[in-house]
ModelCIF file with pLDDT and N, C-alpha, C, O atoms, coordinates in Angstrom:
data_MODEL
#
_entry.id   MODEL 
#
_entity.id                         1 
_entity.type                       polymer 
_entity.pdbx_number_of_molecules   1 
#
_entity_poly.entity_id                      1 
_entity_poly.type                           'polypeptide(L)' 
_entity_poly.nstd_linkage                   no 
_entity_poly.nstd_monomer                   no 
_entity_poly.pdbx_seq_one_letter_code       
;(UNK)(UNK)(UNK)(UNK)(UNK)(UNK)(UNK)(UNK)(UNK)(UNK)(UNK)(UNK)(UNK)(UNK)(UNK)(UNK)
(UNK)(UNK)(UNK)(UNK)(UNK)(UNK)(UNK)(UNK)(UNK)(UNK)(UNK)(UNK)(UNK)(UNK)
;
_entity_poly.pdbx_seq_one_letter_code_can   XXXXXXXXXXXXXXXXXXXXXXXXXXXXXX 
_entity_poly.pdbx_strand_id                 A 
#
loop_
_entity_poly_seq.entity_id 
_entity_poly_seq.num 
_entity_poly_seq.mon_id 
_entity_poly_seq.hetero 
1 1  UNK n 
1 2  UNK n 
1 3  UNK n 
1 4  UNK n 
1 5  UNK n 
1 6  UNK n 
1 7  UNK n 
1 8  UNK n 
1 9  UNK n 
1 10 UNK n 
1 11 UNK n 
1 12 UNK n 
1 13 UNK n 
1 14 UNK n 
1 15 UNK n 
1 16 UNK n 
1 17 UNK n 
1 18 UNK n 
1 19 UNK n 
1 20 UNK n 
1 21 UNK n 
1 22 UNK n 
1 23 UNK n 
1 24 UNK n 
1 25 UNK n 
1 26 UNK n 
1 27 UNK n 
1 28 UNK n 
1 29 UNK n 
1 30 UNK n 
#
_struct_asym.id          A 
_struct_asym.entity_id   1 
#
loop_
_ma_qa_metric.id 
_ma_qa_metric.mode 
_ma_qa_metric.name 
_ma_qa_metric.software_group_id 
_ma_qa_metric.type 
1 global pLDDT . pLDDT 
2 local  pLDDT . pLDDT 
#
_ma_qa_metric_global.metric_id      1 
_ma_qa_metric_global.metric_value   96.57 
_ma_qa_metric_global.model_id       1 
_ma_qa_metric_global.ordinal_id     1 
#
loop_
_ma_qa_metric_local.label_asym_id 
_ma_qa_metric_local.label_comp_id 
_ma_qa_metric_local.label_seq_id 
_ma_qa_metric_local.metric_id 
_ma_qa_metric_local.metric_value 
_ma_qa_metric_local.model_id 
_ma_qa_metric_local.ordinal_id 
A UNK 1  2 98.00 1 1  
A UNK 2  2 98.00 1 2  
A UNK 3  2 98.00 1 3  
A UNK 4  2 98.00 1 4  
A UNK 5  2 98.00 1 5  
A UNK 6  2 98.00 1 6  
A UNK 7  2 98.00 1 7  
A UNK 8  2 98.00 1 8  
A UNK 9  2 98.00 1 9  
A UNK 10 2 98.00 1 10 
A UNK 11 2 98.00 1 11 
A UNK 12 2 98.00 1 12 
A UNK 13 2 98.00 1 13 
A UNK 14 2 98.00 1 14 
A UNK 15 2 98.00 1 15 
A UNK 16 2 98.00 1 16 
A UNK 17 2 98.00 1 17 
A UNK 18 2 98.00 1 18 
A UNK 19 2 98.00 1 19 
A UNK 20 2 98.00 1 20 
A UNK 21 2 98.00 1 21 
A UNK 22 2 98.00 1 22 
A UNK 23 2 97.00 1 23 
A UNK 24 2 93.00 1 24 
A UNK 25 2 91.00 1 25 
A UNK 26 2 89.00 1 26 
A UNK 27 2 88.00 1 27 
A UNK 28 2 91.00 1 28 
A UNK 29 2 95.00 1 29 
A UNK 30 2 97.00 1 30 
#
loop_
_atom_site.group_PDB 
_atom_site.id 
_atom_site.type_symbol 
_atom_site.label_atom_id 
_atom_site.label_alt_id 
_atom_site.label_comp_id 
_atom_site.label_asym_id 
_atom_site.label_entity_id 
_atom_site.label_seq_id 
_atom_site.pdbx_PDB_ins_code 
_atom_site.Cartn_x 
_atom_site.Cartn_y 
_atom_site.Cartn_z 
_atom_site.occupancy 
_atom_site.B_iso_or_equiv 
_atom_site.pdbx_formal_charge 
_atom_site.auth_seq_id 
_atom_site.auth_comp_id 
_atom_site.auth_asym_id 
_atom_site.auth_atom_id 
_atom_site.pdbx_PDB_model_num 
ATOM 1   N N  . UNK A 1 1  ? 1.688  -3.120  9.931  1.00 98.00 ? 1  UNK A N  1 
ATOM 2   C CA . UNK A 1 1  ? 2.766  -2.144  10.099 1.00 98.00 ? 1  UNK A CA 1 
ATOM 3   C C  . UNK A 1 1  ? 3.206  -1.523  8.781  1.00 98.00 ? 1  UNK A C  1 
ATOM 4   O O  . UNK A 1 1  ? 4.195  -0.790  8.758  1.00 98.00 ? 1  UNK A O  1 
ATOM 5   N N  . UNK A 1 2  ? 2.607  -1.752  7.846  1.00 98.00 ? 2  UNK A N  1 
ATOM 6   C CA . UNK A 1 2  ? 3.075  -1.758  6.455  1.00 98.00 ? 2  UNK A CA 1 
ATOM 7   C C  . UNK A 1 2  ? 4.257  -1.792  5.987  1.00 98.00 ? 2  UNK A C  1 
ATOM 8   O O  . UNK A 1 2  ? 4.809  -1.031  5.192  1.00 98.00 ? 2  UNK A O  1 
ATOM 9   N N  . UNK A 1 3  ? 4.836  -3.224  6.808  1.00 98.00 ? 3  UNK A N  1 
ATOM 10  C CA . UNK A 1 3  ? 5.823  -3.607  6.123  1.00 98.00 ? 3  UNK A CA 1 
ATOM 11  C C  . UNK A 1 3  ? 5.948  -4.315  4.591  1.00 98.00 ? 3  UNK A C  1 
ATOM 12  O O  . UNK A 1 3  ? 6.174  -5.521  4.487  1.00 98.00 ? 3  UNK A O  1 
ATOM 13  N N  . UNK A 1 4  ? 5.777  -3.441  3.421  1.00 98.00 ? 4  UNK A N  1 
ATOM 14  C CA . UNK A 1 4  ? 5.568  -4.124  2.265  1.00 98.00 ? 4  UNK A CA 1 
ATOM 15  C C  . UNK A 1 4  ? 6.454  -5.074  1.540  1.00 98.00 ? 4  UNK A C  1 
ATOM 16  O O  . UNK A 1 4  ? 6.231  -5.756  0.540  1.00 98.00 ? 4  UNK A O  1 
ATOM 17  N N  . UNK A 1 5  ? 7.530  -4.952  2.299  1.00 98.00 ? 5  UNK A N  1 
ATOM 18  C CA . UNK A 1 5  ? 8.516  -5.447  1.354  1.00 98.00 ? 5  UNK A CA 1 
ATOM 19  C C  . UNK A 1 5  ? 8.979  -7.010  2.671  1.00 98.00 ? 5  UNK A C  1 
ATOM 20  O O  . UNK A 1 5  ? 9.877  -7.843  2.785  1.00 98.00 ? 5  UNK A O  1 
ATOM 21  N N  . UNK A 1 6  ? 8.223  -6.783  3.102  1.00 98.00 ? 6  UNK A N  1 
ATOM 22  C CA . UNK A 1 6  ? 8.898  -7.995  4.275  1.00 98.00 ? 6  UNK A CA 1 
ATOM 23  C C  . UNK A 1 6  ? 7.956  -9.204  4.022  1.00 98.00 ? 6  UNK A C  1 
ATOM 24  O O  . UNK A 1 6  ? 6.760  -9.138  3.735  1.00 98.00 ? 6  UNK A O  1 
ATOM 25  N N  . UNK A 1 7  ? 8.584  -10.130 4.153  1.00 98.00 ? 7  UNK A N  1 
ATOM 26  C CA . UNK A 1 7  ? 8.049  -11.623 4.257  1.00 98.00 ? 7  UNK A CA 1 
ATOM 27  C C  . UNK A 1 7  ? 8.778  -12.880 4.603  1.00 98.00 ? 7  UNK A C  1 
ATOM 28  O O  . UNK A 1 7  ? 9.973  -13.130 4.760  1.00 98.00 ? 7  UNK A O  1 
ATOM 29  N N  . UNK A 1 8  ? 7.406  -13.776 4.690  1.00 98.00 ? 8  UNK A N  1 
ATOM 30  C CA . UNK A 1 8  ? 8.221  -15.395 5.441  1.00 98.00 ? 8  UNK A CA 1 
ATOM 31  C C  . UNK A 1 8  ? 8.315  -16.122 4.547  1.00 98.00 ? 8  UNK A C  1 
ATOM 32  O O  . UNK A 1 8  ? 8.276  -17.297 4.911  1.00 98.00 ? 8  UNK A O  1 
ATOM 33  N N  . UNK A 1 9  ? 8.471  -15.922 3.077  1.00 98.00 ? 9  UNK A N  1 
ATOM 34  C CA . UNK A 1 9  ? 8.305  -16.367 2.061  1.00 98.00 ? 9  UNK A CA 1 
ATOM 35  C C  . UNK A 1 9  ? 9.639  -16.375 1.073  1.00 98.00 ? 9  UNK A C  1 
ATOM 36  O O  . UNK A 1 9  ? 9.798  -15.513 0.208  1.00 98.00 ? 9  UNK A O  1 
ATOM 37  N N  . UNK A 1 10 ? 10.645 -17.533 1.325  1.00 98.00 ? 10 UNK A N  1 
ATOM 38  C CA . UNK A 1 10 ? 11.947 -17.235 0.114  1.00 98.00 ? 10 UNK A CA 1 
ATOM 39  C C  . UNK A 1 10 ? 11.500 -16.850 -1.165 1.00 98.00 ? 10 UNK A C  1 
ATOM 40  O O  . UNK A 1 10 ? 12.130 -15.938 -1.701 1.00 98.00 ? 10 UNK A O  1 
ATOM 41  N N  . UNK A 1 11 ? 10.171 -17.543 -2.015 1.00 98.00 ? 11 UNK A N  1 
ATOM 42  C CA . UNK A 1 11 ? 9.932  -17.171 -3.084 1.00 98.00 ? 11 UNK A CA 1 
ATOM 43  C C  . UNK A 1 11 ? 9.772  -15.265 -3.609 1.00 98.00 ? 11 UNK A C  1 
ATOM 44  O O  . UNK A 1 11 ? 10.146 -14.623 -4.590 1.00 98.00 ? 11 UNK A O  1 
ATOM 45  N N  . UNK A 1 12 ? 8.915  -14.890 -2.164 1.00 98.00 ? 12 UNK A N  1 
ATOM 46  C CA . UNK A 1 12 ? 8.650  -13.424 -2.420 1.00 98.00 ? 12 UNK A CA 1 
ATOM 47  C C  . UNK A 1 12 ? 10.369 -12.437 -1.908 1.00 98.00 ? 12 UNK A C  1 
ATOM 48  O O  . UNK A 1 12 ? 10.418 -11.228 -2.137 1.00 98.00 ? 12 UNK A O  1 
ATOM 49  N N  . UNK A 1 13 ? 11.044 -12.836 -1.545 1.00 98.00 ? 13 UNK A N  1 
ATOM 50  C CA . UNK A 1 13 ? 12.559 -12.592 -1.054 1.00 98.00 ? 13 UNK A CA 1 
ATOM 51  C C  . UNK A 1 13 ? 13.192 -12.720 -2.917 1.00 98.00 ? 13 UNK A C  1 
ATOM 52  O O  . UNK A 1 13 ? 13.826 -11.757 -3.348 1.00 98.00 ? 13 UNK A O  1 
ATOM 53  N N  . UNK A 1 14 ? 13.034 -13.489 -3.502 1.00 98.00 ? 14 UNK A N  1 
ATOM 54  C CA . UNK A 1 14 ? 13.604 -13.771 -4.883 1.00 98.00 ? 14 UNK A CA 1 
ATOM 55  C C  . UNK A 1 14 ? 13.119 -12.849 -5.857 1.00 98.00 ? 14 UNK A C  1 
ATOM 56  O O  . UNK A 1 14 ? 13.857 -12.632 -6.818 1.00 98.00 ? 14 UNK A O  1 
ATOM 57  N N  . UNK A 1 15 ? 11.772 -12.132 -5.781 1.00 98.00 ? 15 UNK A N  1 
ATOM 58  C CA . UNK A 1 15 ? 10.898 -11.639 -6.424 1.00 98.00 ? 15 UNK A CA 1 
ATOM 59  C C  . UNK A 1 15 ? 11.566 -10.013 -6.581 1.00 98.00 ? 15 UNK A C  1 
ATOM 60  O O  . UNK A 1 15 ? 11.626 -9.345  -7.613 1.00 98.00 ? 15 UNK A O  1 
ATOM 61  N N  . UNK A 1 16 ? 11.940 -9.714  -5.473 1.00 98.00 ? 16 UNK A N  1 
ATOM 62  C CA . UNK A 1 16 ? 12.915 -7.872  -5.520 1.00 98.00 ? 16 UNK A CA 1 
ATOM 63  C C  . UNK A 1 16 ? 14.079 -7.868  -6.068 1.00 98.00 ? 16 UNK A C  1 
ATOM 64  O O  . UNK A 1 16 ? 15.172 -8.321  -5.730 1.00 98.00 ? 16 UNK A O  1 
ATOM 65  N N  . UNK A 1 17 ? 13.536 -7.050  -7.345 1.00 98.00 ? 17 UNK A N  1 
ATOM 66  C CA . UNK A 1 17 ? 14.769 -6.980  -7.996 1.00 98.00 ? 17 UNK A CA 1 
ATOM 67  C C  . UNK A 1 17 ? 15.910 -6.122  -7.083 1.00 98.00 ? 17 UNK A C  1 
ATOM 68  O O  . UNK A 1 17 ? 17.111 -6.339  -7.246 1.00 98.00 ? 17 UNK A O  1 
ATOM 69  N N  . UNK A 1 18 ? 15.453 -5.203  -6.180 1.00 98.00 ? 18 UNK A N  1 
ATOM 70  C CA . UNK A 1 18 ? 16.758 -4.525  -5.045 1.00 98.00 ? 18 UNK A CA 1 
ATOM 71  C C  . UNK A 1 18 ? 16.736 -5.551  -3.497 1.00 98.00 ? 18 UNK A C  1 
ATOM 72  O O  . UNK A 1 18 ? 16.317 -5.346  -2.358 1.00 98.00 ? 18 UNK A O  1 
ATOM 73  N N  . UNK A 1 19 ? 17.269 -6.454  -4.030 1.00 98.00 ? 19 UNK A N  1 
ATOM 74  C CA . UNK A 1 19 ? 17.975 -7.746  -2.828 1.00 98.00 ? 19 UNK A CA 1 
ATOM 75  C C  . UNK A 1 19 ? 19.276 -7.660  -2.827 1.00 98.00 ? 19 UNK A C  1 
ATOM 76  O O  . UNK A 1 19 ? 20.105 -7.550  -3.730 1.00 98.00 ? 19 UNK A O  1 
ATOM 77  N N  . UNK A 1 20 ? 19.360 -7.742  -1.407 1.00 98.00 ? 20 UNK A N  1 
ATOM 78  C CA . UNK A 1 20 ? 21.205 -8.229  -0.704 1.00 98.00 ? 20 UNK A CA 1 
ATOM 79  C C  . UNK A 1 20 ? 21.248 -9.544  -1.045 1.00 98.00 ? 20 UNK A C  1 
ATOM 80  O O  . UNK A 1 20 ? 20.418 -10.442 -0.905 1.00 98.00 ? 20 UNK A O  1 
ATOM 81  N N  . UNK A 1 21 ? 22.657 -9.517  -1.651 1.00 98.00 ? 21 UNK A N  1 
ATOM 82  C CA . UNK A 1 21 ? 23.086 -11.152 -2.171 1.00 98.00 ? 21 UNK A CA 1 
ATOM 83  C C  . UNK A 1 21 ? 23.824 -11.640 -0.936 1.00 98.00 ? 21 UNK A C  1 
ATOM 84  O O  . UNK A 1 21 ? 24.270 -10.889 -0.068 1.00 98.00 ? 21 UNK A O  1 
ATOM 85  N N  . UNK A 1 22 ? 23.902 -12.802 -0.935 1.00 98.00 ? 22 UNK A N  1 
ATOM 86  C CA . UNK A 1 22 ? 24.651 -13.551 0.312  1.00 98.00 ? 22 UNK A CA 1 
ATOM 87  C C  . UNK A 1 22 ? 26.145 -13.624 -0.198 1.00 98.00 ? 22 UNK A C  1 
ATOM 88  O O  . UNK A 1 22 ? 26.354 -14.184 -1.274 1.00 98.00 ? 22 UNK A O  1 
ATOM 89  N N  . UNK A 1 23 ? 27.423 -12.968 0.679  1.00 97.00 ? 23 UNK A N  1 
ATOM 90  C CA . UNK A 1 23 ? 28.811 -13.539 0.307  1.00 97.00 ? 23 UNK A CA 1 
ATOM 91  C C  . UNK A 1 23 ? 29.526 -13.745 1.550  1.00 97.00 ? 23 UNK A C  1 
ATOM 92  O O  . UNK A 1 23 ? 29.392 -13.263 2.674  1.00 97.00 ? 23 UNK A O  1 
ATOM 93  N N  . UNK A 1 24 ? 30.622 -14.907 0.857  1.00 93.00 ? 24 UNK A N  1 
ATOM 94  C CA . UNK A 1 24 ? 31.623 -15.420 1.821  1.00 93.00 ? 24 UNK A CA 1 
ATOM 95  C C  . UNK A 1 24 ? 32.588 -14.828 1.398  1.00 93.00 ? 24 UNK A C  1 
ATOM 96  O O  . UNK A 1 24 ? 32.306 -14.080 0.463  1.00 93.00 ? 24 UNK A O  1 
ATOM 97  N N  . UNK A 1 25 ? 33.867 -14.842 1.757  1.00 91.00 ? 25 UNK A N  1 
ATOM 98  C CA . UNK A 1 25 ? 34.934 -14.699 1.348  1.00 91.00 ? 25 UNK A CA 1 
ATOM 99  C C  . UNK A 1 25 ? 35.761 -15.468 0.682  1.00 91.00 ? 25 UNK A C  1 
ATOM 100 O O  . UNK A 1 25 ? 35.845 -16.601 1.156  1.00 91.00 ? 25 UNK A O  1 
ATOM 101 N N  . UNK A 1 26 ? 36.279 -15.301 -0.068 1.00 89.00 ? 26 UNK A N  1 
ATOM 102 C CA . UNK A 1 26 ? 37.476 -16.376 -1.083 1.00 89.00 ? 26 UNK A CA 1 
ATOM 103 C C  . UNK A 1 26 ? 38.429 -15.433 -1.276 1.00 89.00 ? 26 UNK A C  1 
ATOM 104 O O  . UNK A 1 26 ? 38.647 -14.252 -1.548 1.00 89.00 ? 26 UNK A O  1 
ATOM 105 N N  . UNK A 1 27 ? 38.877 -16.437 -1.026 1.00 88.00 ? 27 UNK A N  1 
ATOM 106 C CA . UNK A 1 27 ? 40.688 -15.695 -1.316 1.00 88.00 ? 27 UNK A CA 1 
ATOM 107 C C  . UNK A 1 27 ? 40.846 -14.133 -0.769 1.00 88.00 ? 27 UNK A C  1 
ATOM 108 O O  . UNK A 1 27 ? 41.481 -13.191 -1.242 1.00 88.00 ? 27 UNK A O  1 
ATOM 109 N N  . UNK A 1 28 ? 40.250 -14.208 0.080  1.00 91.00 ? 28 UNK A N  1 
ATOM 110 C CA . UNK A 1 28 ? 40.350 -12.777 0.738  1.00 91.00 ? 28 UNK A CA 1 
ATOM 111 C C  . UNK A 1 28 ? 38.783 -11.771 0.144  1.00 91.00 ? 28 UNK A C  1 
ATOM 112 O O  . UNK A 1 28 ? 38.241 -11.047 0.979  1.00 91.00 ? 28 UNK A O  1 
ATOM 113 N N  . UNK A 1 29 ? 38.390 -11.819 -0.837 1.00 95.00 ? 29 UNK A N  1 
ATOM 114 C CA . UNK A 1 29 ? 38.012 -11.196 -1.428 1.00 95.00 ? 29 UNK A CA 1 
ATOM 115 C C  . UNK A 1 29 ? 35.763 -11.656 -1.192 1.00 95.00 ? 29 UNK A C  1 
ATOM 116 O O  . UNK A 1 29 ? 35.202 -12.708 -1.498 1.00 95.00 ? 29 UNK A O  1 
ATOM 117 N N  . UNK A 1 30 ? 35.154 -10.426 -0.601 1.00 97.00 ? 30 UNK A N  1 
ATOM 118 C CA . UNK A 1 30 ? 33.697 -10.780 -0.741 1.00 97.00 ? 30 UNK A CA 1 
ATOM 119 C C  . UNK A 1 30 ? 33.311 -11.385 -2.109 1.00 97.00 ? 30 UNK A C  1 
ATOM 120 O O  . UNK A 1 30 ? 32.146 -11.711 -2.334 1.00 97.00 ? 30 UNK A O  1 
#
């Protein structure tokens, strides 16, 4: 499908420097 940027792989997920970071909230705030 040429999905290039997709994978089952955390290592290749770490590798893009343009990645969504994971946040919770604290103190109100992302």
């Amino acid at each position: 499908l040429g999905m290039a940027s997709t994978s089952s792989r955390y290592a290749d997920f770490v590798k893009h420097a343009d990645r969504a970071a994971l946040h919770v909230r604290l103190d109100g705030v992302w």
